[in-house]
C-alpha atoms as a PDB file:
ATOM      1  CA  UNK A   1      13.021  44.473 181.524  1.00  0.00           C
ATOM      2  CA  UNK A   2      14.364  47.450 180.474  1.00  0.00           C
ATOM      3  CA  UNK A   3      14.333  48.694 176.573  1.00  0.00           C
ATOM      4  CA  UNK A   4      17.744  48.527 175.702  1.00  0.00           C
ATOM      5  CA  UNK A   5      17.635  45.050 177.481  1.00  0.00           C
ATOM      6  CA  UNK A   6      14.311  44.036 175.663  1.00  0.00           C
ATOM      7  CA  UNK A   7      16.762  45.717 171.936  1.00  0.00           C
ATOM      8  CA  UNK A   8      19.280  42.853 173.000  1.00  0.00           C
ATOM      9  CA  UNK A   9      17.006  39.991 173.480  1.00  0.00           C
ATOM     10  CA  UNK A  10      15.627  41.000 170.169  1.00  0.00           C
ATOM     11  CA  UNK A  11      18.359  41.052 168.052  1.00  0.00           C
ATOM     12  CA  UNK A  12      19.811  37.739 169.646  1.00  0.00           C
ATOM     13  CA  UNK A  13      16.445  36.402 168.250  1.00  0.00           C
ATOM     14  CA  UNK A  14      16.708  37.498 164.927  1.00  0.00           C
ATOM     15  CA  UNK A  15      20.351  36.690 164.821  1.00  0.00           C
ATOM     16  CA  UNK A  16      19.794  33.005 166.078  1.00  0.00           C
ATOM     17  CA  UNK A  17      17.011  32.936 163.372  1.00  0.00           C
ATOM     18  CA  UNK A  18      18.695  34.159 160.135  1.00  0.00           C
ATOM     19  CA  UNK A  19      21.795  31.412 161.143  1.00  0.00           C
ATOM     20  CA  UNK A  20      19.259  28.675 161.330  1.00  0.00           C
ATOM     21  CA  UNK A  21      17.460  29.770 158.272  1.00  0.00           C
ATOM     22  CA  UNK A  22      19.071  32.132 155.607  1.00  0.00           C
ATOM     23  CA  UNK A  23      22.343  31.079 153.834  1.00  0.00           C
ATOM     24  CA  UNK A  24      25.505  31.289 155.731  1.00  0.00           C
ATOM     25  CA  UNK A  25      27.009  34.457 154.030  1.00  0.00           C
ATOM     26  CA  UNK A  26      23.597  36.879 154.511  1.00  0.00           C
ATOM     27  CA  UNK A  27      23.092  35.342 157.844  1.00  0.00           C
ATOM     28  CA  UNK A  28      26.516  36.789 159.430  1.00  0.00           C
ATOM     29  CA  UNK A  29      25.354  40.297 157.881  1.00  0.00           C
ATOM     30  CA  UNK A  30      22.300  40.442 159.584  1.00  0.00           C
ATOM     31  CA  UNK A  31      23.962  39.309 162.803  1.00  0.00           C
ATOM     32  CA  UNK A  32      26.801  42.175 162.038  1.00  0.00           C
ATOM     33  CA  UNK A  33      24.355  44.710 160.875  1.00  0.00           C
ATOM     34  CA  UNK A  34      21.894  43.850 164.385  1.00  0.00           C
ATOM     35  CA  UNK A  35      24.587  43.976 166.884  1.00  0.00           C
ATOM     36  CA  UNK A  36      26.794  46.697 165.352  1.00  0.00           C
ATOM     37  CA  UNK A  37      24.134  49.265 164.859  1.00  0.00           C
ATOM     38  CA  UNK A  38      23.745  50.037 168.448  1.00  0.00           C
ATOM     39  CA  UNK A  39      27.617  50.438 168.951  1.00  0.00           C
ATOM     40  CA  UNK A  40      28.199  52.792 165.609  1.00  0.00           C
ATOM     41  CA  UNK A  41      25.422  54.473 166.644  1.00  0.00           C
ATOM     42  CA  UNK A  42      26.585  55.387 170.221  1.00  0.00           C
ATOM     43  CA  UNK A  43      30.146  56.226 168.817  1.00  0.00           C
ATOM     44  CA  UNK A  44      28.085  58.743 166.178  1.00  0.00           C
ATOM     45  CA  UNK A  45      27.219  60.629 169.446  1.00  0.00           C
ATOM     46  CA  UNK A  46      29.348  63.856 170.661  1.00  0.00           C
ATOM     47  CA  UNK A  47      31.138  63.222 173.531  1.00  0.00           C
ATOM     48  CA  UNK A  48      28.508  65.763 175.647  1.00  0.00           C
ATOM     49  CA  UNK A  49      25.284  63.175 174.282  1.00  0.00           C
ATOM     50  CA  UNK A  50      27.705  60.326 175.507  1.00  0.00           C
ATOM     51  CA  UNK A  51      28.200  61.488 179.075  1.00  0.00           C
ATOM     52  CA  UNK A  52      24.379  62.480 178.863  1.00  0.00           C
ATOM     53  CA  UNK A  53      23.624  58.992 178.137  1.00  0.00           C
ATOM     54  CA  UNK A  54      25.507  57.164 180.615  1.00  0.00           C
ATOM     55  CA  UNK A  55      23.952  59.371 183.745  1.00  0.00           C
ATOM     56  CA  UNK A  56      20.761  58.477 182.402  1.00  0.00           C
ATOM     57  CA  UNK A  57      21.654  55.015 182.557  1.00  0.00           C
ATOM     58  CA  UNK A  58      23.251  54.881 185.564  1.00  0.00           C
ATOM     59  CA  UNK A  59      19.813  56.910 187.331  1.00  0.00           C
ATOM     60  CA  UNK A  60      17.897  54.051 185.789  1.00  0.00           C
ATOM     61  CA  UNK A  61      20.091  50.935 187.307  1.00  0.00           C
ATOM     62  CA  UNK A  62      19.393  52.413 190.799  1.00  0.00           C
ATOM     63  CA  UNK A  63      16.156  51.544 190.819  1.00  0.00           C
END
């Protein structure tokens, strides 16, 4: 499994976890703060890293 896929399982985890277990309110903010922090991160790249980052990725599916 790749990293980025082994990130996703992850944060699934965790986000199934803190609905089963924390309060309903704190729950959804983990689940937005664990999903979104990949995305906002990417979009915090310059458009150069960006294009960097998707030939690297696309190199890596070919394997």
């Amino acid at each position: 499994m790749s990293p980025l896929g082994k990130y996703y399982v992850g944060a699934g985890i965790a986000s199934l976890l803190a609905l089963m277990l924390l309060p309903s309110l704190v729950a959804w903010l983990i689940v937005i703060v664990a999903l979104g922090a990949p995305v906002a991160a990417y979009f915090m790249l310059d458009e150069s890293q960006r294009a960097r980052l998707r030939r690297i990725r696309r190199r890596q599916i070919g394997r």
